[in-house]
Protein backbone atom coordinates (compact mmCIF):
# COMPACT_ATOMS: atom_id res chain seq x y z
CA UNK A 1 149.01 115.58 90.29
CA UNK A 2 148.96 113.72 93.41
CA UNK A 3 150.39 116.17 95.13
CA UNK A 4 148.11 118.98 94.02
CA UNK A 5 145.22 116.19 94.94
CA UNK A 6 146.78 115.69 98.70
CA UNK A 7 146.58 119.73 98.96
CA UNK A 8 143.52 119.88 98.24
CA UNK A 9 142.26 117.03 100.68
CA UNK A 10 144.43 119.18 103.44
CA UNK A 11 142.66 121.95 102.74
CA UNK A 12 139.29 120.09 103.12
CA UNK A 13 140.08 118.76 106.26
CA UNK A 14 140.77 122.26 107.66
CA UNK A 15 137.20 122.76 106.22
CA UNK A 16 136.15 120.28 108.12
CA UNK A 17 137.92 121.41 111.65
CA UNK A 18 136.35 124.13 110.88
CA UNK A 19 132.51 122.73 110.44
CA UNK A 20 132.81 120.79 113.41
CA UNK A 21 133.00 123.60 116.04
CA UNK A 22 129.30 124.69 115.94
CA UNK A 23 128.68 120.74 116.18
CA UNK A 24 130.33 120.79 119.71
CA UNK A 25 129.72 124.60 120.64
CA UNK A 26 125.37 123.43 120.77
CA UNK A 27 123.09 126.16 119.38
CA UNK A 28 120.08 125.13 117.70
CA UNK A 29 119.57 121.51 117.01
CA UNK A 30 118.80 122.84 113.25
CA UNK A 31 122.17 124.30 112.75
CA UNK A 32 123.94 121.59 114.22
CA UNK A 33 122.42 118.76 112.02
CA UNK A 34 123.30 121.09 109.32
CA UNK A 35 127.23 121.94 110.50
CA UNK A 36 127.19 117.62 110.30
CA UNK A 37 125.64 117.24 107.22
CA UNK A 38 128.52 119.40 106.15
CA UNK A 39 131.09 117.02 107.89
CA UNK A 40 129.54 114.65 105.92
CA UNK A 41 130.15 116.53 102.42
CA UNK A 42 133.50 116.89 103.09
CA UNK A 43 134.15 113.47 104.26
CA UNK A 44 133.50 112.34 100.76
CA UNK A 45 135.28 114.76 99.18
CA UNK A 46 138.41 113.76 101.14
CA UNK A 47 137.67 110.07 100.34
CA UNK A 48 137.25 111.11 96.58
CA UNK A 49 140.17 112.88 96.33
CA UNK A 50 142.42 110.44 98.38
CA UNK A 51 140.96 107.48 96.49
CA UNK A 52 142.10 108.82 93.19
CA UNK A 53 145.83 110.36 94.58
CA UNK A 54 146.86 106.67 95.87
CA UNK A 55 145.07 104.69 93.14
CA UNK A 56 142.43 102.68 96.09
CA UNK A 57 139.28 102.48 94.82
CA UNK A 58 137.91 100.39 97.53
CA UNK A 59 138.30 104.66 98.93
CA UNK A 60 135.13 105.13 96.64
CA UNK A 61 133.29 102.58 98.83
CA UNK A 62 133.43 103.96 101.81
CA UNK A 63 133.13 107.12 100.22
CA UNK A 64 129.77 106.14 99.24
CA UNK A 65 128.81 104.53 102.27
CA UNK A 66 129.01 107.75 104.01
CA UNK A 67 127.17 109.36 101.59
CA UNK A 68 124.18 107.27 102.29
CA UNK A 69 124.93 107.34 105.94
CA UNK A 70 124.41 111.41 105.66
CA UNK A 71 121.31 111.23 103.64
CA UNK A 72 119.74 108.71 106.05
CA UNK A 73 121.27 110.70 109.19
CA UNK A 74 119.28 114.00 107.45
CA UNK A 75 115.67 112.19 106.58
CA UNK A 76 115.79 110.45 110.22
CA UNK A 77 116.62 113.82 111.84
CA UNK A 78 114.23 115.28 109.96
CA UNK A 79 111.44 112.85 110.64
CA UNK A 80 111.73 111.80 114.11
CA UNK A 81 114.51 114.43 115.89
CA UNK A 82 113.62 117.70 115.12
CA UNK A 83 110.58 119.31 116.95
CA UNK A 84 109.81 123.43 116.39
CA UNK A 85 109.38 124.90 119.36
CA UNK A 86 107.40 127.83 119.33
């Protein structure tokens, strides 16, 4: 089982590779926040799984504490960073 859990956290960090290039390629500030907010997502999901493949669950901490961090990162961005320009 561990294994099959380390596959799948591989194959979430590709995911992740993967979300980050429209974070660094710029576009819309919109779709940016929204590529991190999936970096985010997946962070956790890696944390998850790696937290229950090598038996840590301090893992689920920090897992947790980056879920918060996103939600915060989203309302803040949403509040005081993004402006519509028309």
């Amino acid at each position: 089982m561990t294994g099959f859990l380390s596959g799948v956290a591989v194959v979430l960090v590709l995911s992740l590779i993967a979300g980050l290039l429209p974070v660094f390629r710029g576009g819309v500030p919109a779709d940016r926040m929204l590529a991190a907010q999936l970096v985010g997502t997946t962070t956790v999901a890696i944390l998850v799984l790696l937290a229950i493949a090598t038996d840590m669950p301090a893992l689920l901490d920090v897992a947790l504490v980056f879920a918060l961090l996103a939600a915060v990162t989203l309302v803040a961005f949403v509040a005081f960073g993004y402006r519509r320009v028309e």
